[in-house]
N, C-alpha and C. Protein backbone atom coordinates (compact mmCIF):
# COMPACT_ATOMS: atom_id res chain seq x y z
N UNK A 1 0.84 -1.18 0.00
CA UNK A 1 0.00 0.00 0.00
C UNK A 1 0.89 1.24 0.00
N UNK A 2 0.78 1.78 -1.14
CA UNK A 2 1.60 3.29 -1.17
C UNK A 2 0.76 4.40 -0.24
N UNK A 3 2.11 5.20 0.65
CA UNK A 3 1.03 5.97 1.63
C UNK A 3 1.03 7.71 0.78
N UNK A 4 -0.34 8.00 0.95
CA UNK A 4 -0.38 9.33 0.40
C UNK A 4 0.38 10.46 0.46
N UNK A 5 0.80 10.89 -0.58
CA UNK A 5 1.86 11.94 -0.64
C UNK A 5 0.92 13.15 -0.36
N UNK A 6 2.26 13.74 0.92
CA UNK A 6 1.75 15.05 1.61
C UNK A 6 1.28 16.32 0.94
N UNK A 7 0.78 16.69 0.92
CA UNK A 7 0.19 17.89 -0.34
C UNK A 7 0.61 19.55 0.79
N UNK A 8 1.38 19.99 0.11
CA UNK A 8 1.73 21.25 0.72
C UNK A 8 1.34 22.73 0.02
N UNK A 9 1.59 24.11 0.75
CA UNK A 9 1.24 25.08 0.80
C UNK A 9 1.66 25.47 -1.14
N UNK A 10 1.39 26.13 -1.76
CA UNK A 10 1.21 27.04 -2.81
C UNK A 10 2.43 27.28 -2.92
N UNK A 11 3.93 26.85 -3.12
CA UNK A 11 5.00 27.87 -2.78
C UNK A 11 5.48 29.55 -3.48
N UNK A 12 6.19 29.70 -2.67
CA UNK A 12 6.00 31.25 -2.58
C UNK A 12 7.16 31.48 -3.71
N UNK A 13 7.36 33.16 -3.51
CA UNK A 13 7.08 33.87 -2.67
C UNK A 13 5.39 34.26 -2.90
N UNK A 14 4.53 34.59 -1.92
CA UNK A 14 3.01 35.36 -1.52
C UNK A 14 3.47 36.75 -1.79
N UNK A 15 2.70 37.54 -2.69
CA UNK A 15 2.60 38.75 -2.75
C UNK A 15 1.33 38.97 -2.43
N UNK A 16 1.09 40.02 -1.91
CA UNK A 16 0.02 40.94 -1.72
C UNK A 16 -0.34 42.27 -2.65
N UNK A 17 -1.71 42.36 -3.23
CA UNK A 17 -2.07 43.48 -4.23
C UNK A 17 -3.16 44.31 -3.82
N UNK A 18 -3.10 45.49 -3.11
CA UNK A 18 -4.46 45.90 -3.33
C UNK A 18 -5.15 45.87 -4.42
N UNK A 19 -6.47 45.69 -4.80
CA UNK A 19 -7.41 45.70 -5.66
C UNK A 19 -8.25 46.67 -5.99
N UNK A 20 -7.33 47.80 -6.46
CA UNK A 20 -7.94 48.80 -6.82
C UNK A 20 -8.34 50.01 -6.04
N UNK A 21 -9.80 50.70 -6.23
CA UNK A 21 -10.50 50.82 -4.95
C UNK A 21 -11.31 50.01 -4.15
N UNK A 22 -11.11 48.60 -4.62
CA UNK A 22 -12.01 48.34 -3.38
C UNK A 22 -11.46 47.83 -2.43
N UNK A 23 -12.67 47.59 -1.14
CA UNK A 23 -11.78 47.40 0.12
C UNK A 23 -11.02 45.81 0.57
N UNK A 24 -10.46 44.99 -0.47
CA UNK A 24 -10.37 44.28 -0.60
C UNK A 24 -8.77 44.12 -1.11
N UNK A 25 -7.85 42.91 -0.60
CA UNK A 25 -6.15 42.75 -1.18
C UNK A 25 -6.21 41.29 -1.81
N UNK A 26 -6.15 40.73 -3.05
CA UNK A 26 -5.07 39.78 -3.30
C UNK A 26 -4.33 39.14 -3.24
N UNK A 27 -3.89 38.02 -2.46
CA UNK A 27 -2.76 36.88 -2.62
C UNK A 27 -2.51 36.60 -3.63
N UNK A 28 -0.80 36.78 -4.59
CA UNK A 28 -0.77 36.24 -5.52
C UNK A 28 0.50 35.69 -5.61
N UNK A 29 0.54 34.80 -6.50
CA UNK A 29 1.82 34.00 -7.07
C UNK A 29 2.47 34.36 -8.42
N UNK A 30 3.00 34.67 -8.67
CA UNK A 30 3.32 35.20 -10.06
C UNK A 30 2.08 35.24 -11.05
N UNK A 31 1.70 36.50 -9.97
CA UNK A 31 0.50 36.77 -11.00
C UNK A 31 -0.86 36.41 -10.77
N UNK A 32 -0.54 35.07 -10.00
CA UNK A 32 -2.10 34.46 -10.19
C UNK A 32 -2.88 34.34 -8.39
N UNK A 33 -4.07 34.57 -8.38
CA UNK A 33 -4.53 34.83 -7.46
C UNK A 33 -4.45 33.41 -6.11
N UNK A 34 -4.11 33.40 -5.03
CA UNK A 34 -4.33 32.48 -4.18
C UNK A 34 -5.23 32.37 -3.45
N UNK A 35 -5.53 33.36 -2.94
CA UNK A 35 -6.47 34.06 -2.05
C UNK A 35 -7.04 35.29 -2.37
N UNK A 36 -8.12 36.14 -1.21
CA UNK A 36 -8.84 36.95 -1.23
C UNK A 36 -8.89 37.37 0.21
N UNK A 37 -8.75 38.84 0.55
CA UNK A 37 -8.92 39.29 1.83
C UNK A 37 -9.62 40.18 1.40
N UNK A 38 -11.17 39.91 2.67
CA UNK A 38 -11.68 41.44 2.58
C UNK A 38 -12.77 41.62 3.91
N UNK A 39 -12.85 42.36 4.44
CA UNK A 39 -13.38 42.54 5.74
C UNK A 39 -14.30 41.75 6.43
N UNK A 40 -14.83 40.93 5.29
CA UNK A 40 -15.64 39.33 5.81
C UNK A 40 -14.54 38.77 6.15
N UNK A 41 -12.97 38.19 5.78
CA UNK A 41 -12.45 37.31 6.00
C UNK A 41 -11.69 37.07 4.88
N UNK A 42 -11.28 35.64 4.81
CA UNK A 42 -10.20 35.42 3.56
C UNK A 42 -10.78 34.12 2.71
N UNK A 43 -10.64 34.41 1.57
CA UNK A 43 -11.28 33.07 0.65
C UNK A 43 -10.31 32.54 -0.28
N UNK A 44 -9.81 31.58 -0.23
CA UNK A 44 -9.09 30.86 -0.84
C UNK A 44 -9.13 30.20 -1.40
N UNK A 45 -8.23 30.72 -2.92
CA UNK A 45 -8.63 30.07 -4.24
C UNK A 45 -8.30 28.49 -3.94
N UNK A 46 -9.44 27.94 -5.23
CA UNK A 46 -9.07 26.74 -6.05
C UNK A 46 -7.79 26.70 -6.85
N UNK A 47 -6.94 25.42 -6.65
CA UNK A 47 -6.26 25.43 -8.02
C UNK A 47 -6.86 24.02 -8.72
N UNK A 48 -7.22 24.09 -9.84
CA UNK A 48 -7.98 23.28 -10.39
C UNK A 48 -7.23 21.65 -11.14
N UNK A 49 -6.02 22.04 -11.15
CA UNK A 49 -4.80 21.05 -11.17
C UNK A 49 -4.50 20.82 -10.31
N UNK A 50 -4.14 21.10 -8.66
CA UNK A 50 -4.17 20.70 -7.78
C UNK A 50 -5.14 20.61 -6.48
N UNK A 51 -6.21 19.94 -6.62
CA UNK A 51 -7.34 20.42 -5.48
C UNK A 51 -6.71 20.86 -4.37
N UNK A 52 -5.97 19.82 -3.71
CA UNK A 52 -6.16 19.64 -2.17
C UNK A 52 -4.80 20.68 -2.15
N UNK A 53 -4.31 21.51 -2.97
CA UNK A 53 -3.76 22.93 -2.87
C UNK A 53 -4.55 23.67 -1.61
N UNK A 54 -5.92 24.18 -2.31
CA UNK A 54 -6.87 24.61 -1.15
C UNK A 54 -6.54 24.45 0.01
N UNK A 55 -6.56 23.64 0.76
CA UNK A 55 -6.53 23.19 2.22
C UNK A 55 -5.64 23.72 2.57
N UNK A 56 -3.55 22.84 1.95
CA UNK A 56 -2.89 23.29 2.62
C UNK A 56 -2.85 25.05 2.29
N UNK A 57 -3.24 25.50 1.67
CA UNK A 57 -2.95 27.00 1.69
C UNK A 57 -3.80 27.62 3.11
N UNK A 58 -4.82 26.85 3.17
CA UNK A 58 -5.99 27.33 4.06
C UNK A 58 -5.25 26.97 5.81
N UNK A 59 -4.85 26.18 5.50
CA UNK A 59 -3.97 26.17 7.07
C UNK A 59 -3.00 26.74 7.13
N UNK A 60 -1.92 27.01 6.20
CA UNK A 60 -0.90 27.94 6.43
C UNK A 60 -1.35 29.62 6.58
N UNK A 61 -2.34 29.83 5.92
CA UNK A 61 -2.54 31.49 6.52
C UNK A 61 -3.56 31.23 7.71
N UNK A 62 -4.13 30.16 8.45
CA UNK A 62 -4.47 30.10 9.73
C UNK A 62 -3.74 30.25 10.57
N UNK A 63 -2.59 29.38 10.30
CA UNK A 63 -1.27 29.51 11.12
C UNK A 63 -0.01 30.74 11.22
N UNK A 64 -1.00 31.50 10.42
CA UNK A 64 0.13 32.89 10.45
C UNK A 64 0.01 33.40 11.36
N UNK A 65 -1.24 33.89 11.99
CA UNK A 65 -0.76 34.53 13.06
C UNK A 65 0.42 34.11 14.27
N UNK A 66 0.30 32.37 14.77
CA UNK A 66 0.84 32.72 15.77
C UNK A 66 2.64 32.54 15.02
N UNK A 67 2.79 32.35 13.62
CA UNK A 67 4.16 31.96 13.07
C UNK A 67 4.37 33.24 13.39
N UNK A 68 4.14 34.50 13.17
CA UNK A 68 4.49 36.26 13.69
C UNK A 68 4.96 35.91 15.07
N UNK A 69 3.66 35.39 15.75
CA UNK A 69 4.32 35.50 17.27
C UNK A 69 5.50 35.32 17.34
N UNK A 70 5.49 33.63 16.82
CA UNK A 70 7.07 32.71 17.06
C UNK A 70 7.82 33.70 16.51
N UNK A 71 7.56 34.37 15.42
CA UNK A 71 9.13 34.64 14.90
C UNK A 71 9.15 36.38 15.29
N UNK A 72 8.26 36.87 16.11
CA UNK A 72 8.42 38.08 17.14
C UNK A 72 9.55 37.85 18.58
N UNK A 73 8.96 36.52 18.97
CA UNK A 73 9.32 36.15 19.82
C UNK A 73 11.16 35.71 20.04
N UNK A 74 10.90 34.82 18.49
CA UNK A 74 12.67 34.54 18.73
C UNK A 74 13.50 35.63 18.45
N UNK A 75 12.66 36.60 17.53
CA UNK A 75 13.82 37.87 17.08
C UNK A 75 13.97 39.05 18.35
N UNK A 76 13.12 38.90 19.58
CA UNK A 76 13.01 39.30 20.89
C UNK A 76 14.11 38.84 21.60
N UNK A 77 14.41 37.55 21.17
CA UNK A 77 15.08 36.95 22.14
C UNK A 77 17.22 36.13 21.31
N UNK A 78 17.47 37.11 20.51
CA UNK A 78 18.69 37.20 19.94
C UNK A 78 19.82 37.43 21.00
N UNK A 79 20.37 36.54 20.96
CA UNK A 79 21.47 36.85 21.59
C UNK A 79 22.40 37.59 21.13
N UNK A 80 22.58 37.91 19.89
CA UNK A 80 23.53 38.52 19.40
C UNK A 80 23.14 39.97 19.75
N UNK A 81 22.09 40.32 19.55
CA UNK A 81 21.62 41.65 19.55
C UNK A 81 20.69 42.42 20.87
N UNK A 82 20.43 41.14 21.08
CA UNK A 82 19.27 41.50 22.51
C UNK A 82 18.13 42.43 22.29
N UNK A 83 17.75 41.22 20.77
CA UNK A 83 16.55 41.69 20.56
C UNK A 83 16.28 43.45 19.19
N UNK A 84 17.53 43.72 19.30
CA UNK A 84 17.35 44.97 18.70
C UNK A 84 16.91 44.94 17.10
N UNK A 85 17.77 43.62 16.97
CA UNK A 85 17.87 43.88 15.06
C UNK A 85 19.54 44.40 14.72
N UNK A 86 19.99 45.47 15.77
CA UNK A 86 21.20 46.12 15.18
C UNK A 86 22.62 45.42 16.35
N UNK A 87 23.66 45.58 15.67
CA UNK A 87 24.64 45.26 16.50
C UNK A 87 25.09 46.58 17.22
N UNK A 88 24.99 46.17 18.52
CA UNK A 88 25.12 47.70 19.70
C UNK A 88 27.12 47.65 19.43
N UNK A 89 27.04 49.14 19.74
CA UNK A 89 28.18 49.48 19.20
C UNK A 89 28.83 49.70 18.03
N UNK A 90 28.21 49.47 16.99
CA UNK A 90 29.08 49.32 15.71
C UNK A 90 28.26 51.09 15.32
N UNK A 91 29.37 51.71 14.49
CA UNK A 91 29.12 53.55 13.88
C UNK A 91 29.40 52.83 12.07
N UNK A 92 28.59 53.21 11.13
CA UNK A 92 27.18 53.38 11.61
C UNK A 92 26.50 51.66 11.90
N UNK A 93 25.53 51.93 12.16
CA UNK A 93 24.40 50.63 12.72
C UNK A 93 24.66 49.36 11.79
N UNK A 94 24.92 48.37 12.29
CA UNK A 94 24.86 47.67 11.40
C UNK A 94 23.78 46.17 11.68
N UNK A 95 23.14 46.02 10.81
CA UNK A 95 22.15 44.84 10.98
C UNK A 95 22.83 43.58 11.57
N UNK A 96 21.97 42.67 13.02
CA UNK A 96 22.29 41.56 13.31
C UNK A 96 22.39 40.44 12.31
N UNK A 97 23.73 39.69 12.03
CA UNK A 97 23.40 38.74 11.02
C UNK A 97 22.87 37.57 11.41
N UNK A 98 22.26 37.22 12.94
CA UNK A 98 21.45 36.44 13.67
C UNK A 98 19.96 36.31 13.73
N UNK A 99 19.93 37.50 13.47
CA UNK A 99 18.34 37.74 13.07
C UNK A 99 17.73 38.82 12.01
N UNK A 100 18.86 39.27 11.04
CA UNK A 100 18.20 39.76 10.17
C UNK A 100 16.80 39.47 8.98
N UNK A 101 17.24 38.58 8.59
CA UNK A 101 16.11 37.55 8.02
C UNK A 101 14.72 37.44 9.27
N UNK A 102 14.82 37.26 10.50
CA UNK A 102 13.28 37.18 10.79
C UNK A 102 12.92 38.60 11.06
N UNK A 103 13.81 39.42 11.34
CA UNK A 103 13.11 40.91 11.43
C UNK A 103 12.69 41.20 9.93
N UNK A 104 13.06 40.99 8.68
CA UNK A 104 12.66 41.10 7.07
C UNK A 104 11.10 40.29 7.08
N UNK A 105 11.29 39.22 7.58
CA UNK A 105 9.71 38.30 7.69
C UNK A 105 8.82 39.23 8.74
N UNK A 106 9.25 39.45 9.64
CA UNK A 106 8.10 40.35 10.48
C UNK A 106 7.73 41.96 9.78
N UNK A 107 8.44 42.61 9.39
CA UNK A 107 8.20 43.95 8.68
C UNK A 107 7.34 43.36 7.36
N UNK A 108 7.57 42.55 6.64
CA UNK A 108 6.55 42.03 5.28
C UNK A 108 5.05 41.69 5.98
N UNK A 109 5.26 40.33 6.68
CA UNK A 109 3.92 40.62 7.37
C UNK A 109 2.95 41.45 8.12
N UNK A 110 3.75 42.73 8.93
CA UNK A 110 3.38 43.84 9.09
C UNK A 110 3.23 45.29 8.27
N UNK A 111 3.60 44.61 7.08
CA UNK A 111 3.79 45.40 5.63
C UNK A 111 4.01 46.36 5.48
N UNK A 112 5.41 46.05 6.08
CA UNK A 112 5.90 47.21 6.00
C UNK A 112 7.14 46.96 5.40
N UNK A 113 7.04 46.33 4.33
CA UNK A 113 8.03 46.33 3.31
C UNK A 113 7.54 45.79 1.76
């Protein structure tokens, strides 16, 4: 009995588009839509070549919020930096190379990049 192969998330990178004027943003993949955010909630496309796409996409942006936490949390807790992002002492500032990458993931999801 062959056991079912794991069906995973949409891979990325996820962009985000506002849609115009309305009050509504876009998930997309090069181009093509994944999702839908809009003040009801989030609806997530079909891919019609891959059904069970759906799902895992549908649990990975469930699980975003607390993946922010986690990765709030560990970039809080850097030893290199103690949390800052920057290495204390260095003229001018220079980015932790311990946690630069999850402070880049937290500013995108807070979109602010």
């Amino acid at each position: 009995m062959m056991a079912k192969e794991r069906v995973t998330h949409t891979p990325g990178p996820w962009r985000t588009h506002k849609h115009g004027p309305n009050p509504w943003w876009l998930v997309q993949v090069d181009g093509r839509e994944v999702a839908e955010v809009d003040h009801g909630g989030v609806a997530v496309w079909n891919d019609p070549k891959h059904p069970d796409v759906v799902a895992a996409n549908a649990h990975l942006i469930a699980a975003a919020p607390d993946l922010l936490a986690l990765a709030r949390k560990c970039a809080s807790e850097c030893a290199e930096c103690a949390g800052t992002g920057i290495i204390i002492g260095t003229l001018p500032s220079e980015p932790c190379p311990d946690c630069t990458d999850i402070w880049a993931v937290i500013r995108r999801a807070e979109g602010r990049s």
